[in-house]
Protein backbone atom coordinates (compact mmCIF):
# COMPACT_ATOMS: atom_id res chain seq x y z
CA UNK A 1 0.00 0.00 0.00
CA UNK A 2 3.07 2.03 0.91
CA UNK A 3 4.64 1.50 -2.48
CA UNK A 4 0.55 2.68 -4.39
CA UNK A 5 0.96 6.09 -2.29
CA UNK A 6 4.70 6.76 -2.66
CA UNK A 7 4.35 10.05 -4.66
CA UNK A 8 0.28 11.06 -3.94
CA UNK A 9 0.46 15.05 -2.71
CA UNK A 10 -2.01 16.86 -1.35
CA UNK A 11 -1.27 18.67 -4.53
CA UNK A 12 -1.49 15.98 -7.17
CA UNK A 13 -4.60 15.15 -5.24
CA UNK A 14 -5.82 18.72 -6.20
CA UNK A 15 -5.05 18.91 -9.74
CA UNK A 16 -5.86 15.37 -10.38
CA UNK A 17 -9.93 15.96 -8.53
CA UNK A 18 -9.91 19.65 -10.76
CA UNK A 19 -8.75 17.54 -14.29
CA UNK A 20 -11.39 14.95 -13.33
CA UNK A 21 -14.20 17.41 -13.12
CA UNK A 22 -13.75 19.01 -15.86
CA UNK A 23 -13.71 15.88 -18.05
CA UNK A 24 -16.99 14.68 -16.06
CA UNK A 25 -18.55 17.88 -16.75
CA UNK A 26 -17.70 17.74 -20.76
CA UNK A 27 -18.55 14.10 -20.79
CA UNK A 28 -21.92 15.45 -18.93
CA UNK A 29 -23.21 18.76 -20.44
CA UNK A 30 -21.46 18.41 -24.05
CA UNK A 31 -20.78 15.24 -25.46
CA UNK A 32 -23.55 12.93 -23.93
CA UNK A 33 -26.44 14.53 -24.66
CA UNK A 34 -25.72 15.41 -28.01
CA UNK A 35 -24.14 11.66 -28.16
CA UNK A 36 -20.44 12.57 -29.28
CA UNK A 37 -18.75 9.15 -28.78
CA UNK A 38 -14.81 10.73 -28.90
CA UNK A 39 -13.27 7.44 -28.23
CA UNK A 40 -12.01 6.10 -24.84
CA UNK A 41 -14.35 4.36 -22.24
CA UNK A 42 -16.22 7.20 -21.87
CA UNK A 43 -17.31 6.83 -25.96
CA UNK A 44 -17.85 3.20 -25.40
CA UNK A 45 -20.46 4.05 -22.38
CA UNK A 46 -22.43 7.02 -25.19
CA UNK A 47 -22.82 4.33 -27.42
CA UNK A 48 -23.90 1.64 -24.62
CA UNK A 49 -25.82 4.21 -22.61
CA UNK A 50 -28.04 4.71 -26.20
CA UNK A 51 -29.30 0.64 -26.27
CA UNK A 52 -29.24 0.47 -22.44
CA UNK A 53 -30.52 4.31 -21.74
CA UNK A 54 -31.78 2.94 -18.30
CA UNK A 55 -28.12 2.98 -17.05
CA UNK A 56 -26.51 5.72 -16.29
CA UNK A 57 -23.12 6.96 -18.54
CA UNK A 58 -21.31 7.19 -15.35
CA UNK A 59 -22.40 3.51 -13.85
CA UNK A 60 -21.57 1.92 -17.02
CA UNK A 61 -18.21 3.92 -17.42
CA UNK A 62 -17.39 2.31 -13.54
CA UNK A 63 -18.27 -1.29 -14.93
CA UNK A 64 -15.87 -0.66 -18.22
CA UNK A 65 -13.34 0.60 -15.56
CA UNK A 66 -13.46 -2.97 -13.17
CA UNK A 67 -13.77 -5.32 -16.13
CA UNK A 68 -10.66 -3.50 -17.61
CA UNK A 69 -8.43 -2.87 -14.35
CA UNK A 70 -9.38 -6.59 -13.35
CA UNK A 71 -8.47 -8.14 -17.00
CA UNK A 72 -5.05 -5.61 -16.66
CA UNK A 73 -4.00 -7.05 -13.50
CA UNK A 74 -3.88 -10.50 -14.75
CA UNK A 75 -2.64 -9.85 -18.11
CA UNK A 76 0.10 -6.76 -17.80
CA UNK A 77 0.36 -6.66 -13.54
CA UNK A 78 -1.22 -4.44 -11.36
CA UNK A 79 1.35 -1.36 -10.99
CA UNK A 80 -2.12 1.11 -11.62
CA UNK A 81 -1.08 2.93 -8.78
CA UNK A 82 -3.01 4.97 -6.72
CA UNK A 83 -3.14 8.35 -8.84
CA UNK A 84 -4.60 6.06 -11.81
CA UNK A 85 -7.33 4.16 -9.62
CA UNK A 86 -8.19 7.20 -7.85
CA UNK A 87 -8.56 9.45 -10.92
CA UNK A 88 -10.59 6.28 -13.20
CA UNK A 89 -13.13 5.73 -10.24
CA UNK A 90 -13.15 9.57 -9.10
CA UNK A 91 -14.50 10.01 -12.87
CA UNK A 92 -17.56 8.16 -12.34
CA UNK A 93 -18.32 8.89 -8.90
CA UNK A 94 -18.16 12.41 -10.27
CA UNK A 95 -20.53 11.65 -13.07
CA UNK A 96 -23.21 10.04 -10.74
CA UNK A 97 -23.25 13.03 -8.91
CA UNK A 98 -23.96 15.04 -11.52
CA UNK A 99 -26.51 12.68 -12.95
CA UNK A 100 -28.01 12.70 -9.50
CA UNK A 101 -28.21 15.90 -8.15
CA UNK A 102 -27.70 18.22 -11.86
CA UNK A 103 -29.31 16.72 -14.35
CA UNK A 104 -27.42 17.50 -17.43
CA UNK A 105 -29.32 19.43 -20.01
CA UNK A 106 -28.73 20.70 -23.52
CA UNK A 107 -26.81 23.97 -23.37
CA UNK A 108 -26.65 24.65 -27.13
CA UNK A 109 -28.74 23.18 -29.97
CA UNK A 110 -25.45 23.67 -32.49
CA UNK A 111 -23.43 20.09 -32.38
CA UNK A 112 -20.47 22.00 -33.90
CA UNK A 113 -20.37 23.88 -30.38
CA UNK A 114 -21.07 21.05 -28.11
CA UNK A 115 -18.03 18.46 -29.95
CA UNK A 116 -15.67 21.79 -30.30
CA UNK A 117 -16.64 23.12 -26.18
CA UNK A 118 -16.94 19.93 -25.24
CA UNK A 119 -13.41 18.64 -26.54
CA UNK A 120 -11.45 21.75 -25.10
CA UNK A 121 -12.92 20.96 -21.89
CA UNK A 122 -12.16 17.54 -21.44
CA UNK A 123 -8.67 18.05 -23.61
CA UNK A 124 -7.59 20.71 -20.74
CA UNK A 125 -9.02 17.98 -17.77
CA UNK A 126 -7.51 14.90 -19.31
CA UNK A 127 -3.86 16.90 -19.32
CA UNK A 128 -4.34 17.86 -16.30
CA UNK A 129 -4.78 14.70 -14.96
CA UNK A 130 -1.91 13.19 -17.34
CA UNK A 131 0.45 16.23 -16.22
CA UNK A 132 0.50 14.97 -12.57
CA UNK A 133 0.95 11.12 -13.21
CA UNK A 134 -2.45 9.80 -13.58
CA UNK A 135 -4.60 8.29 -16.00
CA UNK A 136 -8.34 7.55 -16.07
CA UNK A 137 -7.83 3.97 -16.95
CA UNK A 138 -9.93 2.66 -19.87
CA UNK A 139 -8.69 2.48 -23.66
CA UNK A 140 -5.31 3.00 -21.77
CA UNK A 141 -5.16 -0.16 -20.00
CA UNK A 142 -6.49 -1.79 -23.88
CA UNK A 143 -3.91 -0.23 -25.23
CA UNK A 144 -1.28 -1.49 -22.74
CA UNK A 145 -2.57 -5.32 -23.55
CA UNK A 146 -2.15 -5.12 -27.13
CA UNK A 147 1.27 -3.17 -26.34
CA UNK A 148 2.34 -6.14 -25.19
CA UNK A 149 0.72 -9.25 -26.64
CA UNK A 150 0.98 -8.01 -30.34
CA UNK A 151 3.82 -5.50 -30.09
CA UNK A 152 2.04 -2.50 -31.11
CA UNK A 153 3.20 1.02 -30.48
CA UNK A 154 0.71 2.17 -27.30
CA UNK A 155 0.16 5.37 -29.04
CA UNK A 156 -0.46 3.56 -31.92
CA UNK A 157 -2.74 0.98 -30.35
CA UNK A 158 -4.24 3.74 -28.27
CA UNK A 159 -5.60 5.91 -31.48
CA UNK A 160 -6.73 2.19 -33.10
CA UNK A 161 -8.97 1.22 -29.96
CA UNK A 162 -10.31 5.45 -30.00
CA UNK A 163 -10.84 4.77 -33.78
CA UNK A 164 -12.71 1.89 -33.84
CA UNK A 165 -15.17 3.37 -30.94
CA UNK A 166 -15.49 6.12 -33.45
CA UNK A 167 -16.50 4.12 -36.12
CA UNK A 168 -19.09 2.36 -33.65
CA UNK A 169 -20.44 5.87 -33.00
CA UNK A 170 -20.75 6.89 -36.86
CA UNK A 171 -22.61 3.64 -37.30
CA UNK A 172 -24.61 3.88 -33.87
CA UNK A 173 -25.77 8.22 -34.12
CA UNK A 174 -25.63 8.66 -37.88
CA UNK A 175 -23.08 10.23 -40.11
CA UNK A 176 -23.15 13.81 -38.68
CA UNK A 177 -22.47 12.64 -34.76
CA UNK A 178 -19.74 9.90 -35.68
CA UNK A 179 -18.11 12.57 -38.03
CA UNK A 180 -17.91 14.94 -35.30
CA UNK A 181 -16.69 12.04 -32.35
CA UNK A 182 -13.63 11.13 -34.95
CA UNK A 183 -12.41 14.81 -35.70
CA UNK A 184 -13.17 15.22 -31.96
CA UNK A 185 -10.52 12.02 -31.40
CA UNK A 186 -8.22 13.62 -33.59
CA UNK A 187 -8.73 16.99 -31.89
CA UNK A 188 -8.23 15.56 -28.17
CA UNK A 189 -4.98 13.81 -29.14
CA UNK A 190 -3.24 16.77 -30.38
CA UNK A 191 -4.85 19.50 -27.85
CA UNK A 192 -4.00 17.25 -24.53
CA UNK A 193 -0.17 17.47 -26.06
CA UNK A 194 -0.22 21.21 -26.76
CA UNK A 195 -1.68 21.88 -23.05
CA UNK A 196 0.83 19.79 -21.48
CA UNK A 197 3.67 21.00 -23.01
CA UNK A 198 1.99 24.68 -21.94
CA UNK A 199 1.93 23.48 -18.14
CA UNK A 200 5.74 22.31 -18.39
CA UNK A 201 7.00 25.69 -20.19
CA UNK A 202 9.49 26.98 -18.28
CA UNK A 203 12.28 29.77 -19.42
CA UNK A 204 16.34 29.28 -19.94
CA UNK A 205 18.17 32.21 -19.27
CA UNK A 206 21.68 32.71 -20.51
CA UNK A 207 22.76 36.35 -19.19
CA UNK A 208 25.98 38.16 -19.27
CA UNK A 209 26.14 40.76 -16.72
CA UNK A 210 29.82 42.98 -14.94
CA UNK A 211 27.12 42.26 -12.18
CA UNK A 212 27.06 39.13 -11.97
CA UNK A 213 28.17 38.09 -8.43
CA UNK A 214 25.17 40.48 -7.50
CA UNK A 215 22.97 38.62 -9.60
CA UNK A 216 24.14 35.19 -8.43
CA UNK A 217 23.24 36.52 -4.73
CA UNK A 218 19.50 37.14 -6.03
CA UNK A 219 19.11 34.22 -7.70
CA UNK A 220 20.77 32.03 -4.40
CA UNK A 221 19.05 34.58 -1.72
CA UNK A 222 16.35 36.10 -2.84
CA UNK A 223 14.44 33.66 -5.16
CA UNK A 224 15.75 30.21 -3.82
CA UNK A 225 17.04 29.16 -6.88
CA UNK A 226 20.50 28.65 -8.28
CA UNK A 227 22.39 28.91 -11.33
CA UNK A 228 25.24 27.49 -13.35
CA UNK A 229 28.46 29.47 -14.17
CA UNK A 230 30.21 29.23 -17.79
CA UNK A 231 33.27 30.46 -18.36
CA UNK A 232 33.50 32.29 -21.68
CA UNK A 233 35.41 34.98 -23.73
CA UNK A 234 34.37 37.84 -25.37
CA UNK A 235 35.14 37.90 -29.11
CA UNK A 236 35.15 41.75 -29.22
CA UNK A 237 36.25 42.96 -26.02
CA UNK A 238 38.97 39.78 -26.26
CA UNK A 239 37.91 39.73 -22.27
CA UNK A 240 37.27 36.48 -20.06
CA UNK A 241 33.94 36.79 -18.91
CA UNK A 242 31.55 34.50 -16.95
CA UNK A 243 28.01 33.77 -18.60
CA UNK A 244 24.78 32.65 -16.06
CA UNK A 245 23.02 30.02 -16.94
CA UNK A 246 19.43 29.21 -15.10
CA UNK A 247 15.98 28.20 -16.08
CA UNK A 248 12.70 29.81 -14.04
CA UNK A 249 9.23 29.73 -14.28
CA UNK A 250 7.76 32.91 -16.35
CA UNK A 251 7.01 34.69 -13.10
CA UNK A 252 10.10 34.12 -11.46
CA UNK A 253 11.68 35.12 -14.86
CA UNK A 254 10.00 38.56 -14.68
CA UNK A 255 11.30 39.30 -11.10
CA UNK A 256 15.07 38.31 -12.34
CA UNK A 257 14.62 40.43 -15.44
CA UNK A 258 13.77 43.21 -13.18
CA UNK A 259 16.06 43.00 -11.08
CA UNK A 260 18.38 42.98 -13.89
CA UNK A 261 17.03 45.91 -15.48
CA UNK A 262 17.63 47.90 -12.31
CA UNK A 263 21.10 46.74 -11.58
CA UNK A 264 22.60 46.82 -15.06
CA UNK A 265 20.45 47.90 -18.25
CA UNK A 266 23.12 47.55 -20.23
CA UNK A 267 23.30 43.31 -19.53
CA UNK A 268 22.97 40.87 -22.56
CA UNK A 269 20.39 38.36 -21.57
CA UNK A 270 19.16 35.34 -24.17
CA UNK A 271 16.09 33.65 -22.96
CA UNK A 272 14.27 30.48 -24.68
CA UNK A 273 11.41 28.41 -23.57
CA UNK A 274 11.90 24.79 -22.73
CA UNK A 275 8.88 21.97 -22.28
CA UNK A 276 10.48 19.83 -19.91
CA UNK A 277 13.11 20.13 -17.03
CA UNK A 278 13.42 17.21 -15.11
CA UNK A 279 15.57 17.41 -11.77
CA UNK A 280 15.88 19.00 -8.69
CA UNK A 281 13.61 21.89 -8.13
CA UNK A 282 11.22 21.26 -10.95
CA UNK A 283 10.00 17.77 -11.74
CA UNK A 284 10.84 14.84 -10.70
CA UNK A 285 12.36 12.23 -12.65
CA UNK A 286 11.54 9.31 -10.85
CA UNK A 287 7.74 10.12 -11.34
């Protein structure tokens, strides 16, 4: 049990509960009623939900979830862990709860608006949730089975198992629907990248400064960062000089660069945004 909750933060717990709302509530007020089937479990429960309508999207999304998770653990082990399980059932408990107590209505007629609403939503929930380790389970867990018992690339067997849900959707709601759950597929894929990559940005700074021992201090003292010192030479003042080196977060960017600004307006700083940094004081890379 230990070994499941090694790594589960109050604030993964956070950010995990805020991504899984907002998928429920896409799933609930966008693409269910208006029976957009964009792939994983929560597609397979639209299309389910329409010949059983007595059962609840969210009750038959839990069902998917065991049946899956069980047939996992006995085919590709049981390392889930507990961001994974908590995030998959915290999905439909979610649901139910908004099936219960707000019953999800129409909120626009146009089904342009409710796949291209609906899709951002649950795009910017599902990255959230992917962003801090988790997963909600489902087409992933499919994917991880034919991963490994027919060698396919996950990503590859991922968009197969999305794409053939799709297709079940086009031939389940009509043309028009289906149409709109694969470009919504397509869509999700692409935006949950985009979005992470956003959450990740962070900024490299390369600065040359005849303040830089001042600059150093701020950097140690004042912000509780640090910084890596090059050596270089200057090609027209044929001077040694030494060149800072540290990556911040945009905000903590804008402090340095004032700071900078005030101490020496005449510095040369380069400054280039970077996806991932990995390590101490940003994320890390055992998770």
């Amino acid at each position: 049990m230990k070994k499941i909750l090694k790594g589960f933060s109050l604030k993964d717990f956070v950010m995990i509960s805020l991504g899984v709302f907002l998928v429920a509530f896409g799933l609930e007020y966008f693409h269910i009623p208006n029976n957009i089937a964009a792939g994983g479990v929560s597609g397979l429960g639209i299309i389910i939900n329409h010949f059983l309508p007595m059962v609840p999207v969210g009750a038959i999304i839990l069902i998917l979830n065991v049946i899956l998770f069980t047939i996992a653990f006995f085919t590709v082990g049981g390392g889930f862990g507990a961001k994974t399980l908590y995030a998959s059932f915290g999905l439909s408990f979610i649901m139910w709860t908004m099936e219960t107590f707000f019953p999800p209505q129409v909120l626009s007629e146009d089904l342009f608006i409710n796949a291209a609403v609906g899709t951002f939503v649950i795009g910017i929930g599902m990255a959230m949730v992917f962003n801090y380790g988790a997963s909600t389970g489902g087409t992933d867990i499919l994917a991880k089975i034919l991963n490994k018992y027919i060698h396919m690339d996950i990503g590859k067997a991922l968009l197969a198992v999305d794409f053939l849900i799709g297709l079940t959707s086009l031939a389940t709601f009509g043309i028009t629907a289906g149409l709109y759950a694969l470009l919504a597929i397509v869509i999700n894929g692409t935006l949950i990248d985009r979005l992470i990559l956003g959450f990740n940005t962070s900024k490299e700074l390369m600065i040359i400064s005849r303040r830089e021992k001042e600059i150093i201090d701020f950097i140690i003292t004042e912000m509780d960062k640090s910084c890596t010192v090059l050596n270089g030479y200057g090609g027209y003042t044929s001077e040694d000089i030494q060149i800072l080196y540290v990556i911040l977060s945009r905000r903590e960017y804008i402090r340095l660069r004032g700071f900078i600004k005030e101490i020496d307006p005449r510095a040369f700083i380069s400054v280039n945004e970077v996806h991932e940094v990995l390590g101490e004081g940003f994320m890390d890379l055992k998770s």
